[in-house]
Structures are given as C-alpha cells and as structure tokens.
C-alpha atoms as a PDB file:
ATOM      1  CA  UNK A   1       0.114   7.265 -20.190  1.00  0.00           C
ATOM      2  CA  UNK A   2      -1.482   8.993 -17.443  1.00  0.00           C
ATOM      3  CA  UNK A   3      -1.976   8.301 -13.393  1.00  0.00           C
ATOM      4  CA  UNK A   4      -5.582   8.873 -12.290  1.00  0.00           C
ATOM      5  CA  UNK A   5      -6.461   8.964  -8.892  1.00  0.00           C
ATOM      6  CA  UNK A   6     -10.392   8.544  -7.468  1.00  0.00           C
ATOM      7  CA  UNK A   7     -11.576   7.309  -3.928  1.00  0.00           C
ATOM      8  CA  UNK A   8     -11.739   3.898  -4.110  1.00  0.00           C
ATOM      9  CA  UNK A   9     -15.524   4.040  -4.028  1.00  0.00           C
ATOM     10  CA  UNK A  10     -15.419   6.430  -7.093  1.00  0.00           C
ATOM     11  CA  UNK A  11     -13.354   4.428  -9.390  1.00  0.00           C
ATOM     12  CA  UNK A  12     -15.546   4.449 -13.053  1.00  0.00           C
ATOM     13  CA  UNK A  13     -17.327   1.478 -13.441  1.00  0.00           C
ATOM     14  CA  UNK A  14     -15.393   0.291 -17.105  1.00  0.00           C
ATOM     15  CA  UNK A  15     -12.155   0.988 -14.824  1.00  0.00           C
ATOM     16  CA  UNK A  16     -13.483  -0.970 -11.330  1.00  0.00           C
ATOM     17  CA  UNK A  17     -13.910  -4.174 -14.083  1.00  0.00           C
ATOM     18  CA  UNK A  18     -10.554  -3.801 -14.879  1.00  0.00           C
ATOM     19  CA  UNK A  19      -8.413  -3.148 -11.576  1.00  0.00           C
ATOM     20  CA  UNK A  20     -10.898  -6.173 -10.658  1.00  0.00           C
ATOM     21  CA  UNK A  21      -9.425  -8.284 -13.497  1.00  0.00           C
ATOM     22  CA  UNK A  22      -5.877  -7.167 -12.482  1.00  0.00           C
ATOM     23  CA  UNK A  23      -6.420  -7.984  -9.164  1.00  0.00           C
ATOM     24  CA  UNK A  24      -7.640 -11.201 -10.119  1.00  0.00           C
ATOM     25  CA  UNK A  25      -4.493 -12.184 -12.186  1.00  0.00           C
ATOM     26  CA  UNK A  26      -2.250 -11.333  -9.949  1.00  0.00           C
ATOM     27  CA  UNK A  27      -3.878 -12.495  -6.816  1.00  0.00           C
ATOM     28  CA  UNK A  28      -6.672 -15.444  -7.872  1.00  0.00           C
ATOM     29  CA  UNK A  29      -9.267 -15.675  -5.715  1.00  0.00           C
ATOM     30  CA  UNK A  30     -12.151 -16.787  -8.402  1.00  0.00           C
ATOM     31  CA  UNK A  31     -14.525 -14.531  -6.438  1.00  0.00           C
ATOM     32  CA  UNK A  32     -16.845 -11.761  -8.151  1.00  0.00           C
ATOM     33  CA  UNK A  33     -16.062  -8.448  -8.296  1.00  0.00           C
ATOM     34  CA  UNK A  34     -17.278  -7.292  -4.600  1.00  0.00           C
ATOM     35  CA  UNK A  35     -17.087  -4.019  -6.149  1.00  0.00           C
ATOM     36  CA  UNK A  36     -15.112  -2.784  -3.216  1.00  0.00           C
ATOM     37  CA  UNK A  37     -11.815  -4.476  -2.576  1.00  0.00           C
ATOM     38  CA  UNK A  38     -10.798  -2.159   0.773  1.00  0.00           C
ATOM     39  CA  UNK A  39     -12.266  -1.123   3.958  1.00  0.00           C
ATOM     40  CA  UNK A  40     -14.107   2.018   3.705  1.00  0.00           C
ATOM     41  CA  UNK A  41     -12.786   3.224   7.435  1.00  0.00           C
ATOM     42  CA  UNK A  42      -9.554   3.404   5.523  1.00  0.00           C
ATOM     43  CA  UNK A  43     -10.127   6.108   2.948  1.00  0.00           C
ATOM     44  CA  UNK A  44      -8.606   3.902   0.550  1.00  0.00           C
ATOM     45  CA  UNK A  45      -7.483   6.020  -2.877  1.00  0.00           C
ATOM     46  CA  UNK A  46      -6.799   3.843  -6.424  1.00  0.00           C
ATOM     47  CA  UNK A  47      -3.549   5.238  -8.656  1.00  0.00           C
ATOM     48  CA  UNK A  48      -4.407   3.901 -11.648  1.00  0.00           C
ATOM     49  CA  UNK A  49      -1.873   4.109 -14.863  1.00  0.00           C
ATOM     50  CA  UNK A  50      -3.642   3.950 -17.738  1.00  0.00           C
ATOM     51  CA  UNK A  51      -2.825   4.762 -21.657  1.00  0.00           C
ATOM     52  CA  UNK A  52      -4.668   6.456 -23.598  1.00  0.00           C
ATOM     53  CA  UNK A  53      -7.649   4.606 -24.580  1.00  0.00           C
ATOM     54  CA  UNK A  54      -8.341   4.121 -21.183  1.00  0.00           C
ATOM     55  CA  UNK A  55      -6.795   0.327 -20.920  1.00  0.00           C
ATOM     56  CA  UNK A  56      -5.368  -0.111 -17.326  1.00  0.00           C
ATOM     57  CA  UNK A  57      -1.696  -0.938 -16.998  1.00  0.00           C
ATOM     58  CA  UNK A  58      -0.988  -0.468 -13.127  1.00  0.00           C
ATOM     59  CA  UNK A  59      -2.814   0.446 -10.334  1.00  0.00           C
ATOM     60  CA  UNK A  60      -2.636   0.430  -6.659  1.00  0.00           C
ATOM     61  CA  UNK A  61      -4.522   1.496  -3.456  1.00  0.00           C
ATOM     62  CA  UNK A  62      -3.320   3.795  -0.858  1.00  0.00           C
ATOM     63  CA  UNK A  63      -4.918   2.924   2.801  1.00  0.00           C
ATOM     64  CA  UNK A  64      -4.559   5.126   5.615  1.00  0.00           C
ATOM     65  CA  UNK A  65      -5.256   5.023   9.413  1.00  0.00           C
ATOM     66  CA  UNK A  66      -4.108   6.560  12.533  1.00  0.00           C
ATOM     67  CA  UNK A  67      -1.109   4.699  14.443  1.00  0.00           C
ATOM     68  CA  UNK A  68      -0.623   5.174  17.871  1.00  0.00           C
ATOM     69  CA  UNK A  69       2.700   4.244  18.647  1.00  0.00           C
ATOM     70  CA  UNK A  70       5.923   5.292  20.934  1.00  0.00           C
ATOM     71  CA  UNK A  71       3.427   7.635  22.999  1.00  0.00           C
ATOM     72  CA  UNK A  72       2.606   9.808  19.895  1.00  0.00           C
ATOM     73  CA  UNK A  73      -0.483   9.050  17.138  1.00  0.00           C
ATOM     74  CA  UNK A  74       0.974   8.948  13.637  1.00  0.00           C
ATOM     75  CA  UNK A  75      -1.378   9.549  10.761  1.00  0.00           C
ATOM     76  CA  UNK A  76      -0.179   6.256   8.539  1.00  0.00           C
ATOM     77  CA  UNK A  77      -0.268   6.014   4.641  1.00  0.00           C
ATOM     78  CA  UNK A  78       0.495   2.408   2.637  1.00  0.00           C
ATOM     79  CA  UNK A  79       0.117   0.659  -0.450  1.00  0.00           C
ATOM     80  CA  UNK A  80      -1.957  -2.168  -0.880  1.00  0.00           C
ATOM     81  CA  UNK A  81      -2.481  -4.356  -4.082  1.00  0.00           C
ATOM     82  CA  UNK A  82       0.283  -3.428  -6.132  1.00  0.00           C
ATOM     83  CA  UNK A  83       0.225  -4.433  -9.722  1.00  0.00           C
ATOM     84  CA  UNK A  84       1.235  -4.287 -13.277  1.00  0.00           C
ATOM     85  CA  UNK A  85      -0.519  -5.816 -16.318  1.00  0.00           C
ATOM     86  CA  UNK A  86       1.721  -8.685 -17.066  1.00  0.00           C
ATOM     87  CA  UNK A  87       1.638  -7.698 -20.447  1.00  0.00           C
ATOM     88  CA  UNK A  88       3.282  -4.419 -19.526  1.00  0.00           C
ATOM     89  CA  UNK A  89       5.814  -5.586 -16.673  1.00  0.00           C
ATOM     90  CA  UNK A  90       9.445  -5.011 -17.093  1.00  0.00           C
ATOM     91  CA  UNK A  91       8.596  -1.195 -18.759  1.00  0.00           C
ATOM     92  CA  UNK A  92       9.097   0.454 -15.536  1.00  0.00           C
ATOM     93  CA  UNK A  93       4.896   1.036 -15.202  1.00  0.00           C
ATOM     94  CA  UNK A  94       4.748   0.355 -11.901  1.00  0.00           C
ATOM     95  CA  UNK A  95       8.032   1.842 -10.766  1.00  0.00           C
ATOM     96  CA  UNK A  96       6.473   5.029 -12.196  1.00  0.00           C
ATOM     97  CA  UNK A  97       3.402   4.527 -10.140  1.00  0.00           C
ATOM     98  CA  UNK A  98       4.430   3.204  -6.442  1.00  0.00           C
ATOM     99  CA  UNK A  99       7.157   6.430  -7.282  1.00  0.00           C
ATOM    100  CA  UNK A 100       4.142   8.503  -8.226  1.00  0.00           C
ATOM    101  CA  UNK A 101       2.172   7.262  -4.477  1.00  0.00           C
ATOM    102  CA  UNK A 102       5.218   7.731  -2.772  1.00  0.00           C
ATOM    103  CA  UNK A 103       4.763  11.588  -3.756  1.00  0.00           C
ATOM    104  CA  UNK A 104       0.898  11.619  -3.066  1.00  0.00           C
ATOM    105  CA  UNK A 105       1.633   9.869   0.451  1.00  0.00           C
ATOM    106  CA  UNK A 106       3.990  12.873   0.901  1.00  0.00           C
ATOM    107  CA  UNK A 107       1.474  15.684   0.085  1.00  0.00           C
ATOM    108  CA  UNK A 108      -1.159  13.978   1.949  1.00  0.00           C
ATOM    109  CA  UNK A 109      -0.487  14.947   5.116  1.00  0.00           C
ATOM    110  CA  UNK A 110       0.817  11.808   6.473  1.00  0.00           C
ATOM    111  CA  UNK A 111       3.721  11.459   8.883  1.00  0.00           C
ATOM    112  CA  UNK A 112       4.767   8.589   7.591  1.00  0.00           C
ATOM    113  CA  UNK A 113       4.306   6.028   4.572  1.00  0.00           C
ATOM    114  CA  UNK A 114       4.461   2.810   5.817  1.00  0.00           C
ATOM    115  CA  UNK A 115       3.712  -1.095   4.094  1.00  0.00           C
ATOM    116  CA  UNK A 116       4.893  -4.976   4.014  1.00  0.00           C
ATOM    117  CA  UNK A 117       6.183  -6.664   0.823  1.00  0.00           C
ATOM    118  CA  UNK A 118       7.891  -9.517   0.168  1.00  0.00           C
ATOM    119  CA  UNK A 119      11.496  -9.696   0.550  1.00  0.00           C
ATOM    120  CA  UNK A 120      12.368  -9.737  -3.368  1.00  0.00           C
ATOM    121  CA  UNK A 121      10.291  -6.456  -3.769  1.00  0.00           C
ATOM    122  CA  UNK A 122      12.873  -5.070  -1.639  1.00  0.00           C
ATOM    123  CA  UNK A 123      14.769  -3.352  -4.620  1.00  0.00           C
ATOM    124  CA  UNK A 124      11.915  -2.550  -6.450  1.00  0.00           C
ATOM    125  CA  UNK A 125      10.244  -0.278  -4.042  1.00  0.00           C
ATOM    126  CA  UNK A 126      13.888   1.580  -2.745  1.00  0.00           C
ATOM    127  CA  UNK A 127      14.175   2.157  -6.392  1.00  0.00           C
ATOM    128  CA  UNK A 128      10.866   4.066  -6.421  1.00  0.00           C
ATOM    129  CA  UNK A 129      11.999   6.284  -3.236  1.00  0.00           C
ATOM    130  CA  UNK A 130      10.831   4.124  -0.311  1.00  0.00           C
ATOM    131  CA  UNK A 131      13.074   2.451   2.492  1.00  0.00           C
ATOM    132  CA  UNK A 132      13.588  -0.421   4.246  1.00  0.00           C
ATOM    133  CA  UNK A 133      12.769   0.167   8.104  1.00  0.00           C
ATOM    134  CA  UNK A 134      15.281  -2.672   8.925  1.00  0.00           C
ATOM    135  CA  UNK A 135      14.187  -5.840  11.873  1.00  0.00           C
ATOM    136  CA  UNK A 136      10.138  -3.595  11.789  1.00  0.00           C
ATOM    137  CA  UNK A 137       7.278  -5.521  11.732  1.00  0.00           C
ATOM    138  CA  UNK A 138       3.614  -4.413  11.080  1.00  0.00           C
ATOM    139  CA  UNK A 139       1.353  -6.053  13.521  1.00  0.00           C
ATOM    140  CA  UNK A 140      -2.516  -6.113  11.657  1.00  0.00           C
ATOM    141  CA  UNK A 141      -5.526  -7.419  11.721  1.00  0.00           C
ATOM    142  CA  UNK A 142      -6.872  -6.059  15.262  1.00  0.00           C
ATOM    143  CA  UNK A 143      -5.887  -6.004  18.872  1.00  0.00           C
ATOM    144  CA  UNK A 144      -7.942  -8.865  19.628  1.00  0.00           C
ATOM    145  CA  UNK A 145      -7.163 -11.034  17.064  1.00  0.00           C
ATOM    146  CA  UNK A 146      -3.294  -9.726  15.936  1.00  0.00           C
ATOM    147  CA  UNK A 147      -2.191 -10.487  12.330  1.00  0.00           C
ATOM    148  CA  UNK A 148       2.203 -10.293  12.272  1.00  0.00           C
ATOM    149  CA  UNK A 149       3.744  -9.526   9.474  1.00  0.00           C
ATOM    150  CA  UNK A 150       6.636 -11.771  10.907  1.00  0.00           C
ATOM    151  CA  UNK A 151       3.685 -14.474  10.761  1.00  0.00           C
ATOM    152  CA  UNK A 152       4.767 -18.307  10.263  1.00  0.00           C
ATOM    153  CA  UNK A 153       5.635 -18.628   6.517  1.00  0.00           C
ATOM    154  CA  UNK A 154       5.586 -15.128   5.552  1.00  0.00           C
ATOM    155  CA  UNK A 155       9.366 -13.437   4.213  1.00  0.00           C
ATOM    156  CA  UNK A 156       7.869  -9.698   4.679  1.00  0.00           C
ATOM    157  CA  UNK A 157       9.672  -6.676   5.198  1.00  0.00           C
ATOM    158  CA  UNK A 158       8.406  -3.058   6.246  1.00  0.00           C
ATOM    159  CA  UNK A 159       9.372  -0.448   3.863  1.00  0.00           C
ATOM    160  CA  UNK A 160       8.549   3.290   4.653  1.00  0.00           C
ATOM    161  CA  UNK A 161       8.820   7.041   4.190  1.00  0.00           C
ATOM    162  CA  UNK A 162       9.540   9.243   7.473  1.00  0.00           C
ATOM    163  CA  UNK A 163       7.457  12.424   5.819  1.00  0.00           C
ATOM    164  CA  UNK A 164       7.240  14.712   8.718  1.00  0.00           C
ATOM    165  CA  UNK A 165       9.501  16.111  11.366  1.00  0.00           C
ATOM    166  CA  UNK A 166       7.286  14.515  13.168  1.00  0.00           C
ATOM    167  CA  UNK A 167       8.195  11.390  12.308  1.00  0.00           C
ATOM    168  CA  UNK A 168      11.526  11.793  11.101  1.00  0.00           C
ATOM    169  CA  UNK A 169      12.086  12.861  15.126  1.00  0.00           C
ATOM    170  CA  UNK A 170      10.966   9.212  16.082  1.00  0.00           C
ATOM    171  CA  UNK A 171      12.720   7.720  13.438  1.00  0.00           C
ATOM    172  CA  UNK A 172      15.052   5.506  15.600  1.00  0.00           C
ATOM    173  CA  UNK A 173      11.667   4.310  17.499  1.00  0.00           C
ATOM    174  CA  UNK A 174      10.462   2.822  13.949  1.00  0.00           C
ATOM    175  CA  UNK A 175      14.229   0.563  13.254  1.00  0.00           C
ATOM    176  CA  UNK A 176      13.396  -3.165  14.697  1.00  0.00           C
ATOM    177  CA  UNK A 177       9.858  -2.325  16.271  1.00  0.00           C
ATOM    178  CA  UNK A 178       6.405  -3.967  16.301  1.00  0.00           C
ATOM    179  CA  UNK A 179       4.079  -1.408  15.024  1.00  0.00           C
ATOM    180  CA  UNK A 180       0.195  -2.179  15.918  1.00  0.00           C
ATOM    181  CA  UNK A 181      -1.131  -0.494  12.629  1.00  0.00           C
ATOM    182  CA  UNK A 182      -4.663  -2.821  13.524  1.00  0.00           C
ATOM    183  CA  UNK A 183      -6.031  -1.992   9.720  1.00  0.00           C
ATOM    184  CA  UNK A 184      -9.146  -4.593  11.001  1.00  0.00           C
ATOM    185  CA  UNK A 185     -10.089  -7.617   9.812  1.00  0.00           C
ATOM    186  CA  UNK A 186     -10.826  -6.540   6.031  1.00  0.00           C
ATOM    187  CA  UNK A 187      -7.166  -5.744   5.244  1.00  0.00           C
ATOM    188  CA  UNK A 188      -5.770  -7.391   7.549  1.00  0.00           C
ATOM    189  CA  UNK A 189      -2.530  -6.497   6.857  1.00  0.00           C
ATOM    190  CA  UNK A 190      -1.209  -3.943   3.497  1.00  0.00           C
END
C-alpha cells in the first residue's frame, strides 16, 4: 500500500472515478461525478491509499484557508471526506491515512489543523494524533449566511492540531470558542 497525494484538480482520471465511487458509498448523493468535489479557493489536496494495482482503499481531502480569529490570522488546515472502502474497514487503512494528513498538515505550514466529525469519530481521530478542542465550534458557510457546527441536529465536535508556536501560544483562545472558518458556500462546513 502506498499514500499518494495530487491537488485535487490533478487527481488521475482512473483514480477521480474511484474517490468519486467512494464518495458516493459513503455519502449517496446519486449525482454525477462533478469532477471536482471541493472549492478551488481552498487548495484542496487528495491522500489517497491505494494498493498496488492501483485500487483505492482510503482517501481524503485536505482544505485550507486563512482564519482570522482572537486578533491574529491563522493559516487553517482540515480534513474533509474521510473514507475507507468498506471492504477494507476495520484494517486500520484509514487510521494510517488521517495519521499520515495529520503529518502533511504539520509540514505544510499551517498553524493549526483544525475539522468537525461526529461525536463517535471522536476516538478514531485522537488515535491517529489529533485532539479534541473541547466546548469549540466551527462556524462555516459564510459571514452572511453562517453554517454552525453546533447546528440543530448535528452531534459534531472540533478536533485539531496546535502546529505552531503560533498557535500553540493561543491555545487557551481555541478551548470552548466559535471559530468563523467561513470555508463558503461549496464546503460549507469540513
């Protein structure tokens, strides 16, 4: 197995079809393939895990934007679309890979990694080297039309990295906060 890593936009046809497909099973929409899943303003980057005839067994994206927060502008790195084959869950795939953009997010140059999951994922992710920023919620979408990741019906929680000194300085400004990460109104929310 191996972890590749293009710019969204870059991803190999033969591999776009299948982080399309995995999309697809884990999140159903029906849709085509729009060929892009992310907002280019983003810079979204695709880990994918595949073996070695090619056959895709993880993947995620890695989003980033500036967030201007506690009277400083933090250069912000997150997952988005998380997933394992379900043929190949329970192996530790996709441990190995949110582990393996945990380390990316770090070299990157980001202050800080920073994404919602759902509440069970909780373990799963601290197991992989990220942590719980405890009562934080991501605010999305855009200032003029908000998207909470405390939203009616949502159980989210906001796991992150502090990478810099930077950010590791602020670190108590980041426990119990509304962050306005405004990612727009194409991912609304990662």
């Amino acid at each position: 197995m191996r972890i590749l890593c293009y710019p969204e936009a870059a991803v190999p046809p033969a591999l776009r079809a299948q982080v399309w497909a995995l999309q697809e099973q884990a999140w159903p929409s029906g849709d085509p393939d729009p060929g892009l899943s992310h907002d280019q303003a983003l810079h979204p980057e695709s880990l994918l895990m595949v073996d070695e005839d090619g056959q895709l067994l993880a993947a995620l994206d890695l989003l980033s934007t500036d967030l201007e927060f506690a009277g400083e502008t933090f250069r912000a790195c997150g997952l988005s679309t998380v997933a394992t084959e379900k043929a190949h869950r329970g192996q530790g795939l996709g441990r190995r890979l949110v582990s393996a953009a945990l380390d990316r997010v770090r070299r990157s140059g980001a202050d800080l990694g920073l994404f919602t999951c759902d509440r069970g994922l909780q373990h799963f992710y601290e197991t992989a080297g990220w942590q719980l920023l405890p009562g934080t919620v991501l605010v999305g979408g855009t200032p003029a039309d908000p998207f909470p990741s405390d939203s009616p019906g949502f159980d989210k929680i906001t796991m992150a990295d502090l990478c810099t000194p930077k950010a590791q300085a602020a670190a108590p400004h980041f426990t119990d906060a509304r962050l306005p990460l405004y990612p727009g109104l194409i991912d609304r929310l990662w």
